[in-house]
Structures are given as C-alpha cells and as structure tokens.
PDB file of N, CA and C in Angstrom:
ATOM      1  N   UNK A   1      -6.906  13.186 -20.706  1.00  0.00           N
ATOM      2  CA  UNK A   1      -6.298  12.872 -19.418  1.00  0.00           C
ATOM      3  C   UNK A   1      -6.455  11.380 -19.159  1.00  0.00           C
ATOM      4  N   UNK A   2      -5.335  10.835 -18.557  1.00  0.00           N
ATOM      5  CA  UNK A   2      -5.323   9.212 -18.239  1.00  0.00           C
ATOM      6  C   UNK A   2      -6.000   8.866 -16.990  1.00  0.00           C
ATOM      7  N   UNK A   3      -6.361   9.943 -15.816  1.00  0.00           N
ATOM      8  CA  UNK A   3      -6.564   9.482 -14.756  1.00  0.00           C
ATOM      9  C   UNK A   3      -7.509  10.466 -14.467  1.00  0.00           C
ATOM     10  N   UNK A   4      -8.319   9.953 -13.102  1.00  0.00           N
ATOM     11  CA  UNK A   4      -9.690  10.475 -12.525  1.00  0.00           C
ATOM     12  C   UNK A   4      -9.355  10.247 -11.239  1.00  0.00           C
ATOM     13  N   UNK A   5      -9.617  11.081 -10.389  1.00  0.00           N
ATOM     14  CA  UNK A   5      -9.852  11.584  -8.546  1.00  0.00           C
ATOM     15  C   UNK A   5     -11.603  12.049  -8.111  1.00  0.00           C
ATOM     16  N   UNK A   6     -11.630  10.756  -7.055  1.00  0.00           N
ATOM     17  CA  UNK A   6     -12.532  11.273  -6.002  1.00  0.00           C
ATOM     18  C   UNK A   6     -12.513  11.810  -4.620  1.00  0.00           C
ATOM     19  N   UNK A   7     -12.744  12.870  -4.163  1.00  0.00           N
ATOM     20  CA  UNK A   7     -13.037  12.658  -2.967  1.00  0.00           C
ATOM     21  C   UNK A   7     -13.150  11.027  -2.123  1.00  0.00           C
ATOM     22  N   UNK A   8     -11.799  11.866  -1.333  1.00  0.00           N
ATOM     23  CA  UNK A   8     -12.034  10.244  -0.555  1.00  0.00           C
ATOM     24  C   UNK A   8     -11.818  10.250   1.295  1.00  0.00           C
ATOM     25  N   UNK A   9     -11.546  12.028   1.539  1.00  0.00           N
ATOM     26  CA  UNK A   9     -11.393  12.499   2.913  1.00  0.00           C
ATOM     27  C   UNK A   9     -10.786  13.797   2.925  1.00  0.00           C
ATOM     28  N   UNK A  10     -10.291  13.598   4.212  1.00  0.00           N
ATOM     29  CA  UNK A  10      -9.891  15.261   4.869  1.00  0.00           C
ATOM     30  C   UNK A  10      -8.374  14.569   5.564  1.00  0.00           C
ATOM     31  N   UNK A  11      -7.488  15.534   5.094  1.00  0.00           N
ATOM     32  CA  UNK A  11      -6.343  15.954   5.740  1.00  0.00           C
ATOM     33  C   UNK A  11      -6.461  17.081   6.674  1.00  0.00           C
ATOM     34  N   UNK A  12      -6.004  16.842   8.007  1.00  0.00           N
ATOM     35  CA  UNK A  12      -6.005  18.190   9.246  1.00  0.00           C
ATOM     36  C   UNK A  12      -4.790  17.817   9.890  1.00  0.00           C
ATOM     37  N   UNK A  13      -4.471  18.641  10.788  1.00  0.00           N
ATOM     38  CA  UNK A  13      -3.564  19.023  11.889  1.00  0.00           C
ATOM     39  C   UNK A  13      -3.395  17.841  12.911  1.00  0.00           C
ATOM     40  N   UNK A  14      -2.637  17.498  13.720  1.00  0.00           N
ATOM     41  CA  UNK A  14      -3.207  16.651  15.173  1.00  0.00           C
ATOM     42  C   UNK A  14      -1.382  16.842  15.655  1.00  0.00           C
ATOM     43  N   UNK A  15      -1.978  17.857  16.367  1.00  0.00           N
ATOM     44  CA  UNK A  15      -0.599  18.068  17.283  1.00  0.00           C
ATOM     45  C   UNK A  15       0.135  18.742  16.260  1.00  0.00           C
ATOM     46  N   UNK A  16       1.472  18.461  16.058  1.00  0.00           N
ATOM     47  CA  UNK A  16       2.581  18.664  15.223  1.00  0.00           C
ATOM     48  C   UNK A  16       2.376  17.663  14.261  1.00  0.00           C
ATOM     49  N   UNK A  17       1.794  16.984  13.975  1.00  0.00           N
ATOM     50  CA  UNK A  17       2.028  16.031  12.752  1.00  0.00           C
ATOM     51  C   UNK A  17       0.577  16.086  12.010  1.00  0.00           C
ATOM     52  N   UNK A  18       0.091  14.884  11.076  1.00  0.00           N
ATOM     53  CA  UNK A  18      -1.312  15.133  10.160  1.00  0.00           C
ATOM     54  C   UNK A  18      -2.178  13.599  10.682  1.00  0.00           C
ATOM     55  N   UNK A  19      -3.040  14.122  10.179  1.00  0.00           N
ATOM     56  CA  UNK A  19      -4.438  12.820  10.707  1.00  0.00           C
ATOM     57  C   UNK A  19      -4.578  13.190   9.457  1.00  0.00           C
ATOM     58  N   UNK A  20      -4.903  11.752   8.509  1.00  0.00           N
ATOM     59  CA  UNK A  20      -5.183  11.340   7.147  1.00  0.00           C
ATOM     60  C   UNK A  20      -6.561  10.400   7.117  1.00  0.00           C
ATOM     61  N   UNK A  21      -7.819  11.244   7.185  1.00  0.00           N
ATOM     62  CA  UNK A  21      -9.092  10.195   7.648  1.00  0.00           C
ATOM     63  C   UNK A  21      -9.691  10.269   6.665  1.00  0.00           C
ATOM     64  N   UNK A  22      -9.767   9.160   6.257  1.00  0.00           N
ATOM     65  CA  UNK A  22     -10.797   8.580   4.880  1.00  0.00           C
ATOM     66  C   UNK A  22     -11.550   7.154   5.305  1.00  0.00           C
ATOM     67  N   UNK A  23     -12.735   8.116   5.248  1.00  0.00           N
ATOM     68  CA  UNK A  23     -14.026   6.767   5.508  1.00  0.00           C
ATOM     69  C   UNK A  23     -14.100   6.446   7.383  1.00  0.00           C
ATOM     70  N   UNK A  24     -13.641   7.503   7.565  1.00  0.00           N
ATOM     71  CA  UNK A  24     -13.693   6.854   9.274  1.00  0.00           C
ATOM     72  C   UNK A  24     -12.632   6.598   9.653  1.00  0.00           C
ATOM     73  N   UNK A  25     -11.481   5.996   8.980  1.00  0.00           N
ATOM     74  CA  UNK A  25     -10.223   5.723   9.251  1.00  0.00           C
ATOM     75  C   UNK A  25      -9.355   6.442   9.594  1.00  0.00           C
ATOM     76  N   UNK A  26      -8.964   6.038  10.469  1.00  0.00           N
ATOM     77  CA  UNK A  26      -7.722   7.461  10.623  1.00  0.00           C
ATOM     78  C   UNK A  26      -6.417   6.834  10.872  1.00  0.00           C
ATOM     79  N   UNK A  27      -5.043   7.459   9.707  1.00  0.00           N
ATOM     80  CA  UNK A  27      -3.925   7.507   9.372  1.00  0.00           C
ATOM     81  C   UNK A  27      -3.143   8.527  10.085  1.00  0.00           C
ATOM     82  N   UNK A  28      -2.139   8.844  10.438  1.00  0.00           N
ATOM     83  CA  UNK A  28      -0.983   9.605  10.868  1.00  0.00           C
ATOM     84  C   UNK A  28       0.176   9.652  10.396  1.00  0.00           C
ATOM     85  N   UNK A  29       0.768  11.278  10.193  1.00  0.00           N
ATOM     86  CA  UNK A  29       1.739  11.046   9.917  1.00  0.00           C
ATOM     87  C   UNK A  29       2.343  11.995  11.199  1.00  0.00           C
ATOM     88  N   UNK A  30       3.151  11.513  11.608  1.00  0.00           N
ATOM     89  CA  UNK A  30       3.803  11.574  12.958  1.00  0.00           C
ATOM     90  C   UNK A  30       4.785  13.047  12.621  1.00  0.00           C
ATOM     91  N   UNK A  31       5.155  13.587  13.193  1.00  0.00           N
ATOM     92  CA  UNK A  31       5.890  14.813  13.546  1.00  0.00           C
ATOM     93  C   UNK A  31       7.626  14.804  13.075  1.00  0.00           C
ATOM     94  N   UNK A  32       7.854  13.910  13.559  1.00  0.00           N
ATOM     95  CA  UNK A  32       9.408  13.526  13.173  1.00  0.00           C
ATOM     96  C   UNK A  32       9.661  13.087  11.674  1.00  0.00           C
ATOM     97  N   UNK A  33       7.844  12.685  10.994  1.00  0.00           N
ATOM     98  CA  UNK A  33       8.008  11.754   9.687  1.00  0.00           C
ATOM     99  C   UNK A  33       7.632  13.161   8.795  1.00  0.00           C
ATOM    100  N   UNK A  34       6.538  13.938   9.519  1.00  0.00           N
ATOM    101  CA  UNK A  34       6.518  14.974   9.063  1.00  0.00           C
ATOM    102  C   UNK A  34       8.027  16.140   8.376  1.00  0.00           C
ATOM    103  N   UNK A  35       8.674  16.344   9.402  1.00  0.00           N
ATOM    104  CA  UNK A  35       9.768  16.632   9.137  1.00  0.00           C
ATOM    105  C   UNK A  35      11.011  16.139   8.088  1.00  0.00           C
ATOM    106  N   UNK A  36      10.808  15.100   8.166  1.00  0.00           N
ATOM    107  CA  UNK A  36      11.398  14.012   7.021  1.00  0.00           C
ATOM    108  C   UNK A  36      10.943  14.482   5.613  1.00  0.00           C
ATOM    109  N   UNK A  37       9.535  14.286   5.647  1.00  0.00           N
ATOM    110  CA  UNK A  37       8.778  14.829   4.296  1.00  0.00           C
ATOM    111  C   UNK A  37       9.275  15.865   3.391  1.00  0.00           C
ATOM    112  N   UNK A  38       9.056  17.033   4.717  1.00  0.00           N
ATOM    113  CA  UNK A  38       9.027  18.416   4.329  1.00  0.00           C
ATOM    114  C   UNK A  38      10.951  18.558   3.732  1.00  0.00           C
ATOM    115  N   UNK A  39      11.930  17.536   3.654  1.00  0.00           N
ATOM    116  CA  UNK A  39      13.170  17.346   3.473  1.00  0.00           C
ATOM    117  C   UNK A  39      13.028  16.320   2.152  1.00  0.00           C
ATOM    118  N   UNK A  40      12.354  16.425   1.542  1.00  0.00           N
ATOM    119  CA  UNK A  40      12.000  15.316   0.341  1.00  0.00           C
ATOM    120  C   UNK A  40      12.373  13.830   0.895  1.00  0.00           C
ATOM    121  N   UNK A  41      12.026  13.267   2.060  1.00  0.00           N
ATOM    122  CA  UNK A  41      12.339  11.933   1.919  1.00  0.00           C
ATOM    123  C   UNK A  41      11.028  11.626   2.524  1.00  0.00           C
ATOM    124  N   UNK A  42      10.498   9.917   2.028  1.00  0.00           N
ATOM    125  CA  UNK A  42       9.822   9.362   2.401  1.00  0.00           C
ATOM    126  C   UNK A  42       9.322   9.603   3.744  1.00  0.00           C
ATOM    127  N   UNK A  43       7.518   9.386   3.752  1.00  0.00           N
ATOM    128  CA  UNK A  43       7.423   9.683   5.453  1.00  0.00           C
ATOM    129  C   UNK A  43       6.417   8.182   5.847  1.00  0.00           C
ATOM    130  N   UNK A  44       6.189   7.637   7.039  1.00  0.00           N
ATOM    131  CA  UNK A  44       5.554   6.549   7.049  1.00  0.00           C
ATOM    132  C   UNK A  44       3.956   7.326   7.662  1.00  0.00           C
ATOM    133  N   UNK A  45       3.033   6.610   7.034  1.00  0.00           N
ATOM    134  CA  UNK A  45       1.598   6.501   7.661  1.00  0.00           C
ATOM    135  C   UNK A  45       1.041   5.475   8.158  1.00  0.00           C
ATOM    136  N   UNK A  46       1.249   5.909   9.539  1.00  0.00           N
ATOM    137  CA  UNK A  46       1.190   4.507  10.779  1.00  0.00           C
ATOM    138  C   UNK A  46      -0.906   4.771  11.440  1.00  0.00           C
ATOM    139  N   UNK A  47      -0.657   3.991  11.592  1.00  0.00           N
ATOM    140  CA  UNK A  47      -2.312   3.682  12.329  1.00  0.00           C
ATOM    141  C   UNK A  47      -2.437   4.024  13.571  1.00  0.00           C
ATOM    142  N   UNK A  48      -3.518   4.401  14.500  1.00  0.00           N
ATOM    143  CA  UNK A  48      -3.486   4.364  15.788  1.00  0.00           C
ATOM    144  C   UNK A  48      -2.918   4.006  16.250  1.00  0.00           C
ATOM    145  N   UNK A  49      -1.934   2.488  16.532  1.00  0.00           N
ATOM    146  CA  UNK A  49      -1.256   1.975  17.243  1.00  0.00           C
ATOM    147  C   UNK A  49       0.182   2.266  16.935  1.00  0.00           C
ATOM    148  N   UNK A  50       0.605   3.073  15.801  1.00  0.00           N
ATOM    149  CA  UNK A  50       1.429   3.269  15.523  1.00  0.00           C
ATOM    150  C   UNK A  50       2.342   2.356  14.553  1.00  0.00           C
ATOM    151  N   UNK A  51       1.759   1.287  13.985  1.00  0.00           N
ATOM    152  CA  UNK A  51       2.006   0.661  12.775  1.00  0.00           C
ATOM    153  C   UNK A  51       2.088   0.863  11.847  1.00  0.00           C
ATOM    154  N   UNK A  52       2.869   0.739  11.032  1.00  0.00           N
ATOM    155  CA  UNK A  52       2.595   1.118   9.323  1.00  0.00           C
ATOM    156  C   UNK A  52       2.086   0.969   8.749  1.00  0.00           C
ATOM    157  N   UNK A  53       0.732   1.537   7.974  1.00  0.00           N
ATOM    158  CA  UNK A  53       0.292   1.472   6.946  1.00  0.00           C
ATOM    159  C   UNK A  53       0.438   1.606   5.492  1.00  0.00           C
ATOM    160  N   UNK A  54       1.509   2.813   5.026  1.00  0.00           N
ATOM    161  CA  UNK A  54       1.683   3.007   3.993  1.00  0.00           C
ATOM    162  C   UNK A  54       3.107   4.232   4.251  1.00  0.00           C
ATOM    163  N   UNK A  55       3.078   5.163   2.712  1.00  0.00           N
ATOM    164  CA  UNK A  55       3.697   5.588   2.978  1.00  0.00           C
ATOM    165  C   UNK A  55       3.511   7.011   2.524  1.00  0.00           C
ATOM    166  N   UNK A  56       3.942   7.787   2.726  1.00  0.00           N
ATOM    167  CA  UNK A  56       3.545   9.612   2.016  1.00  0.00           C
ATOM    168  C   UNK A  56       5.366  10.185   1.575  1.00  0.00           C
ATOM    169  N   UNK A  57       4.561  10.967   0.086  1.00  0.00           N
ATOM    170  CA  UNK A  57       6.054  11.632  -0.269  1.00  0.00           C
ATOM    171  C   UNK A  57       5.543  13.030  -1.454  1.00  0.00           C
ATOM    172  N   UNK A  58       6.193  13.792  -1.552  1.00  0.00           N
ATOM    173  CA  UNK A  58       5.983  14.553  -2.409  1.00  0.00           C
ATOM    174  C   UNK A  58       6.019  14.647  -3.664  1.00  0.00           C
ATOM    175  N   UNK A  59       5.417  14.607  -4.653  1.00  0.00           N
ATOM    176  CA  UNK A  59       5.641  13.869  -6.245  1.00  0.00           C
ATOM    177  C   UNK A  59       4.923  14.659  -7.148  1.00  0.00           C
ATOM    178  N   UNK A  60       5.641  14.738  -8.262  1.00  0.00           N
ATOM    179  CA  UNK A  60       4.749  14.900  -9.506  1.00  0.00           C
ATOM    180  C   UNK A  60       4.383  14.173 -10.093  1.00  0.00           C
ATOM    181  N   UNK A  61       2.522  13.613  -9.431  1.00  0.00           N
ATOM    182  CA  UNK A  61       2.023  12.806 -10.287  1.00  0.00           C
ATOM    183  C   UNK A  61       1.191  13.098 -11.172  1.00  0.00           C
ATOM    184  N   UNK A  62       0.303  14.099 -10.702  1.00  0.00           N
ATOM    185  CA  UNK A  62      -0.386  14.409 -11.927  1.00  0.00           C
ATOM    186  C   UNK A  62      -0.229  15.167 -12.861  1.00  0.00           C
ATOM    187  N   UNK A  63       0.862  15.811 -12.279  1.00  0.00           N
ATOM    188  CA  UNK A  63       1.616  17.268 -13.912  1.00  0.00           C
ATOM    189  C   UNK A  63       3.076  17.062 -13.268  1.00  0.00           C
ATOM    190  N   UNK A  64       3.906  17.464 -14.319  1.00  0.00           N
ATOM    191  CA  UNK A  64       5.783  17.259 -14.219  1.00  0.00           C
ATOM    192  C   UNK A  64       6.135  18.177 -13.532  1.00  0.00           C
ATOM    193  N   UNK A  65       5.393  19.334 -13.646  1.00  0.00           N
ATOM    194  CA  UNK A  65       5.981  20.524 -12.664  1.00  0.00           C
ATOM    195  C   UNK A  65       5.218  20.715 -11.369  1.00  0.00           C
ATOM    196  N   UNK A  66       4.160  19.763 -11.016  1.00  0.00           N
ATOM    197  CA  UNK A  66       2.972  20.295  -9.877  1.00  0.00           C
ATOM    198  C   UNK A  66       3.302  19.251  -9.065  1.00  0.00           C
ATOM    199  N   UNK A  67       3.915  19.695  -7.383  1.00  0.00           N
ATOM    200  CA  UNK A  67       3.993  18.329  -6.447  1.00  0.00           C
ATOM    201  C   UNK A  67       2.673  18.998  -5.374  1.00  0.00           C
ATOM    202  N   UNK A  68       2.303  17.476  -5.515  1.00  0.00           N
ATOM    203  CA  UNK A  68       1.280  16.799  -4.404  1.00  0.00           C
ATOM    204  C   UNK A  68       2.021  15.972  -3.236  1.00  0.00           C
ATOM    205  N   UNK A  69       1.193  16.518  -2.355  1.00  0.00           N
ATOM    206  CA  UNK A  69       1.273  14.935  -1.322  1.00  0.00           C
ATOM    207  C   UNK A  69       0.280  13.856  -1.984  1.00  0.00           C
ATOM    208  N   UNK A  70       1.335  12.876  -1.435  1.00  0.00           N
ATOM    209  CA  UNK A  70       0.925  11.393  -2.413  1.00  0.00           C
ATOM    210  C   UNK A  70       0.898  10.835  -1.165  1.00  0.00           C
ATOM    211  N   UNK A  71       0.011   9.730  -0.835  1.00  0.00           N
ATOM    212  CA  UNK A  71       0.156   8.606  -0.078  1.00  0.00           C
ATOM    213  C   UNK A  71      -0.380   7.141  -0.474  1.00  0.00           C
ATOM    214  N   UNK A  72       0.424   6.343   0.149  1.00  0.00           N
ATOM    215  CA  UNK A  72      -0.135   5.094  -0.537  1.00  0.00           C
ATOM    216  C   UNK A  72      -0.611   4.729   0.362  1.00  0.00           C
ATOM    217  N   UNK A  73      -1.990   4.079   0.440  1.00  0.00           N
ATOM    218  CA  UNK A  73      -2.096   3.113   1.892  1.00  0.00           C
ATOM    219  C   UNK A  73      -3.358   2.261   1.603  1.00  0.00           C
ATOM    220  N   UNK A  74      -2.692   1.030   1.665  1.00  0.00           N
ATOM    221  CA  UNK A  74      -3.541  -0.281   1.203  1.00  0.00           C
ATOM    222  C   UNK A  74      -3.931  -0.796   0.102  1.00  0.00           C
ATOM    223  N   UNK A  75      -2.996  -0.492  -1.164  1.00  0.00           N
ATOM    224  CA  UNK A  75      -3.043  -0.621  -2.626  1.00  0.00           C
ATOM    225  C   UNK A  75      -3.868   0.517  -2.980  1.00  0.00           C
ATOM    226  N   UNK A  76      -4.064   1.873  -2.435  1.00  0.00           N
ATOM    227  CA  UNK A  76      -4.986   2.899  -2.889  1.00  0.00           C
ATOM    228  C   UNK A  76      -3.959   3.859  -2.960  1.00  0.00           C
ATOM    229  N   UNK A  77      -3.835   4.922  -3.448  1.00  0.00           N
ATOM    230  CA  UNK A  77      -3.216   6.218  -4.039  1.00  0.00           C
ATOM    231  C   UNK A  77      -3.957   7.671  -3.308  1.00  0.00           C
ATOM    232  N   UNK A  78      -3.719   8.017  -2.657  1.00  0.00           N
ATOM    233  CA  UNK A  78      -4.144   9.345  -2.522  1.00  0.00           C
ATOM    234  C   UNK A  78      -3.575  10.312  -2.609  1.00  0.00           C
ATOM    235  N   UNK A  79      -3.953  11.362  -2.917  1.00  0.00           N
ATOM    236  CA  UNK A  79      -3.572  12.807  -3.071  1.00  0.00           C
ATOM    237  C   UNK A  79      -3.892  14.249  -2.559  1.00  0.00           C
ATOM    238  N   UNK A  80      -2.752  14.980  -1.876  1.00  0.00           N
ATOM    239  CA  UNK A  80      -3.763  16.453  -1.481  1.00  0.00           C
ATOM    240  C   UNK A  80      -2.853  17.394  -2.358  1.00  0.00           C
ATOM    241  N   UNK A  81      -3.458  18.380  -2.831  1.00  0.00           N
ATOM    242  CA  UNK A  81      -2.548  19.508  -3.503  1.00  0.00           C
ATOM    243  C   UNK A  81      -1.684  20.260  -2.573  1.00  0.00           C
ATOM    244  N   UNK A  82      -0.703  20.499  -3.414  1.00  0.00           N
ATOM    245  CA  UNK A  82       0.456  20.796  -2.520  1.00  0.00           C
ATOM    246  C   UNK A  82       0.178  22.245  -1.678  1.00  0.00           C
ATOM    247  N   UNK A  83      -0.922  22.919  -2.309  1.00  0.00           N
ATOM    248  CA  UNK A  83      -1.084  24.522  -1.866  1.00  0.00           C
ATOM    249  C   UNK A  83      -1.888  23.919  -0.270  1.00  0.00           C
ATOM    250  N   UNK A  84      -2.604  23.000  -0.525  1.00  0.00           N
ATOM    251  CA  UNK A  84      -3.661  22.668   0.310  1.00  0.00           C
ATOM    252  C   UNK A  84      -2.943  21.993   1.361  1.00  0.00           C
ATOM    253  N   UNK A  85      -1.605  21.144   1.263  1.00  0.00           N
ATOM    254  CA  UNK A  85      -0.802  20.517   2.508  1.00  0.00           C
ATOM    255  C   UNK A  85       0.172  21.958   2.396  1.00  0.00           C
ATOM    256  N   UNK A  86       0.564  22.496   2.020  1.00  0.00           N
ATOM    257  CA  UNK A  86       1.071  23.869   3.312  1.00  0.00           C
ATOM    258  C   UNK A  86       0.081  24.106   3.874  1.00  0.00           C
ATOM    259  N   UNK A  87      -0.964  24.801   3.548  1.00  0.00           N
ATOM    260  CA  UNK A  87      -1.832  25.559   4.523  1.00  0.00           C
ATOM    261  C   UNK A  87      -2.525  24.676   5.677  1.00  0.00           C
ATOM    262  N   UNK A  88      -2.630  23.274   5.369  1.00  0.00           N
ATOM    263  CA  UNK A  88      -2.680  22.643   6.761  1.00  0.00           C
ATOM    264  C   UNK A  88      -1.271  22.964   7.543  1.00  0.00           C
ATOM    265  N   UNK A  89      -0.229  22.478   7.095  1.00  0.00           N
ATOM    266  CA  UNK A  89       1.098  22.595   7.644  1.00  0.00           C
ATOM    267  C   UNK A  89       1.055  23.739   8.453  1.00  0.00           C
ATOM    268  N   UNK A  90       1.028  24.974   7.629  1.00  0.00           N
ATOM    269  CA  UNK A  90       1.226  26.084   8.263  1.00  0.00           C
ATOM    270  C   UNK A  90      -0.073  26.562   9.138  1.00  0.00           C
ATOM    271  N   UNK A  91      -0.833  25.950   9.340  1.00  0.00           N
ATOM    272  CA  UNK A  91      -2.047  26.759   9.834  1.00  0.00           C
ATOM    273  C   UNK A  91      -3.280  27.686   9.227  1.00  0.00           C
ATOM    274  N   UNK A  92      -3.729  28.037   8.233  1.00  0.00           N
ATOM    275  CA  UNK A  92      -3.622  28.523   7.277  1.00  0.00           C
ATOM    276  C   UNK A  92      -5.136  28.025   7.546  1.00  0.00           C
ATOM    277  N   UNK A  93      -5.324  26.812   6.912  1.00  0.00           N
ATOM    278  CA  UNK A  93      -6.706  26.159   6.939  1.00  0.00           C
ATOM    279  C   UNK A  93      -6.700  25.061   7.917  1.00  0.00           C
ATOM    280  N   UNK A  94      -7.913  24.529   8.210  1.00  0.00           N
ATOM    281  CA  UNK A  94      -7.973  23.285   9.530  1.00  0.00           C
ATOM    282  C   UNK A  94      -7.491  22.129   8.685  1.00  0.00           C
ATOM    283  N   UNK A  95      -8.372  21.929   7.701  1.00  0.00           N
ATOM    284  CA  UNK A  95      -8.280  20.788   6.899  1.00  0.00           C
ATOM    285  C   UNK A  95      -8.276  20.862   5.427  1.00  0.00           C
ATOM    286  N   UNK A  96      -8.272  19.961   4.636  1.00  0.00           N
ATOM    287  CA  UNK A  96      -8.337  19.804   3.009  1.00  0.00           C
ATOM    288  C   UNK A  96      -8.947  18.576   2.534  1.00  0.00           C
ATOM    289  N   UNK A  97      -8.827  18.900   1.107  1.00  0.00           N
ATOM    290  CA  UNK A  97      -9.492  17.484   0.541  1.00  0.00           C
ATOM    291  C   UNK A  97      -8.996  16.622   0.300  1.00  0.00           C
ATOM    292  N   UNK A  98      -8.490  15.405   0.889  1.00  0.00           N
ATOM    293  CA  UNK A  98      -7.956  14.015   0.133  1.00  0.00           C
ATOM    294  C   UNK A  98      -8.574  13.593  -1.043  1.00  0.00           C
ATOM    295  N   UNK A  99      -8.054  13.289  -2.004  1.00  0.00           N
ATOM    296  CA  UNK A  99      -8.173  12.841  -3.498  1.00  0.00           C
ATOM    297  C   UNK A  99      -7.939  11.468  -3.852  1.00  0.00           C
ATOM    298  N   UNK A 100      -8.929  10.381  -3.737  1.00  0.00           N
ATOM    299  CA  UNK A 100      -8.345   9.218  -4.882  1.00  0.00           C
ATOM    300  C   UNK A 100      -8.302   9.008  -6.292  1.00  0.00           C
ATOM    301  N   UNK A 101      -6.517   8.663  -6.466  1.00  0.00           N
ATOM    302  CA  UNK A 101      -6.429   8.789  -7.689  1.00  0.00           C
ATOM    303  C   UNK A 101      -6.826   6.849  -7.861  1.00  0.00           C
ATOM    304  N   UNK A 102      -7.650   7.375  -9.476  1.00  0.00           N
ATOM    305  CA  UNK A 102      -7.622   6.015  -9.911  1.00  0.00           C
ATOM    306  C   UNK A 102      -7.526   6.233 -11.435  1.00  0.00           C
ATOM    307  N   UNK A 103      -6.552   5.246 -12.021  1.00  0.00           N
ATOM    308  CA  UNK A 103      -5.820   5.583 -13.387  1.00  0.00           C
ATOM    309  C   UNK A 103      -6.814   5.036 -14.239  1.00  0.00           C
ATOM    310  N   UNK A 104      -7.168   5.683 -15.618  1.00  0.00           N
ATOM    311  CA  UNK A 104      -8.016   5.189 -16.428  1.00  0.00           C
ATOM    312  C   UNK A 104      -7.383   3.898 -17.287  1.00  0.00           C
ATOM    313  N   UNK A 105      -8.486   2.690 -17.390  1.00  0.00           N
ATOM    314  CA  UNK A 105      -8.072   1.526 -17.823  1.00  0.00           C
ATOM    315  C   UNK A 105      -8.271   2.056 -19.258  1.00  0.00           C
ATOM    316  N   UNK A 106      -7.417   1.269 -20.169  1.00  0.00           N
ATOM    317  CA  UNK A 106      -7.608   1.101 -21.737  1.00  0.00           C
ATOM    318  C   UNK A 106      -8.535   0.394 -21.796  1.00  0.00           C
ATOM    319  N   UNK A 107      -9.543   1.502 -23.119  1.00  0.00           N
ATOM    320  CA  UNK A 107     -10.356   0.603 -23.028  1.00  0.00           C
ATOM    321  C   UNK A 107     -10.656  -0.705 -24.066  1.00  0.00           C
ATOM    322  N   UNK A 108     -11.217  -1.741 -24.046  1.00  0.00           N
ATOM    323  CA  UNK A 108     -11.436  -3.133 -24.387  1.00  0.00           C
ATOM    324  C   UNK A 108     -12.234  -2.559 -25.922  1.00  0.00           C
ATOM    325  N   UNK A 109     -11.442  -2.912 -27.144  1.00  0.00           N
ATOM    326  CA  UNK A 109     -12.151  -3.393 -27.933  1.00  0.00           C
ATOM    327  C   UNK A 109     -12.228  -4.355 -28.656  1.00  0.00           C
TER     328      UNK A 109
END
C-alpha cells in the first residue's frame, strides 16, 4: 500500500449540515453544501465565520470502487468512510472517525 491514515477527529451532525472537528477546530459543511455533495458536486468547508476553508467531495481515493468523503483543508487530506458519512447523514450514529491521509514518500536510496 502507498498510503497511511491517522486519526485526526470526529465528523457529527450540527443542525442539517456536518461539524468537521479536528484538534479543536471546527469546520462546517453547511446544509445547502451538504445537499450539493450528496448530488456529486463539490461542497465548501467554511469556518465559524463562514469562510472558506477547503473543500469536501466524494471520491475514490483509496480503492477504485470505494467512495469516501474527502476533504481538503489547509494542504491536509482527510477522510471518513462512506458507510460512516451516511450514518452520520442519516442519523444512524452521532459521530465518526476523521482519517488523515498521508501518502507514503519513496524511499531515499
């Protein structure tokens, strides 16, 4: 395998849309962007104030047939499994595990 994931937070509910908190931080993805998502298009992850931080989309990154939520935010990669963002979506579970992906370097010989 080329790449390795840590624990890096919790995806939950907040209202109709998601709170994306890693390390204390807390990300949003808003209700309307939510909806966007769940339609395969790009969704934005704005900050408390409602700024952009990054962005979330559905992808096969780590297998060709397996989509994750992906988000980018701040040159970092994260990931929740896709079983694990329905069941927030739907109610199902409160929260899940956010995943940082970080790609394995070649190594130096």
């Amino acid at each position: 395998m080329d790449e390795t994931c840590s624990n890096a937070g919790i995806l939950k509910r907040a209202g109709r849309g998601l709170v994306i908190d890693i390390a204390g931080a807390e990300f949003f993805i808003l209700e309307e962007d939510l909806i966007a998502l769940m339609s395969n298009q790009m969704a934005d992850v704005v900050n408390y104030d409602g700024e952009a931080e990054g962005l979330a989309w559905l992808s096969p990154l780590v297998a060709p047939k397996k989509m994750d939520l992906t988000a980018a935010i701040d040159h970092h990669i994260y990931i929740v499994s896709y079983g694990g963002f329905g069941h927030v979506v739907r109610g199902i579970r409160k929260q899940v595990v956010i995943k940082e992906y970080h790609p394995m370097k070649p190594a130096v010989v």
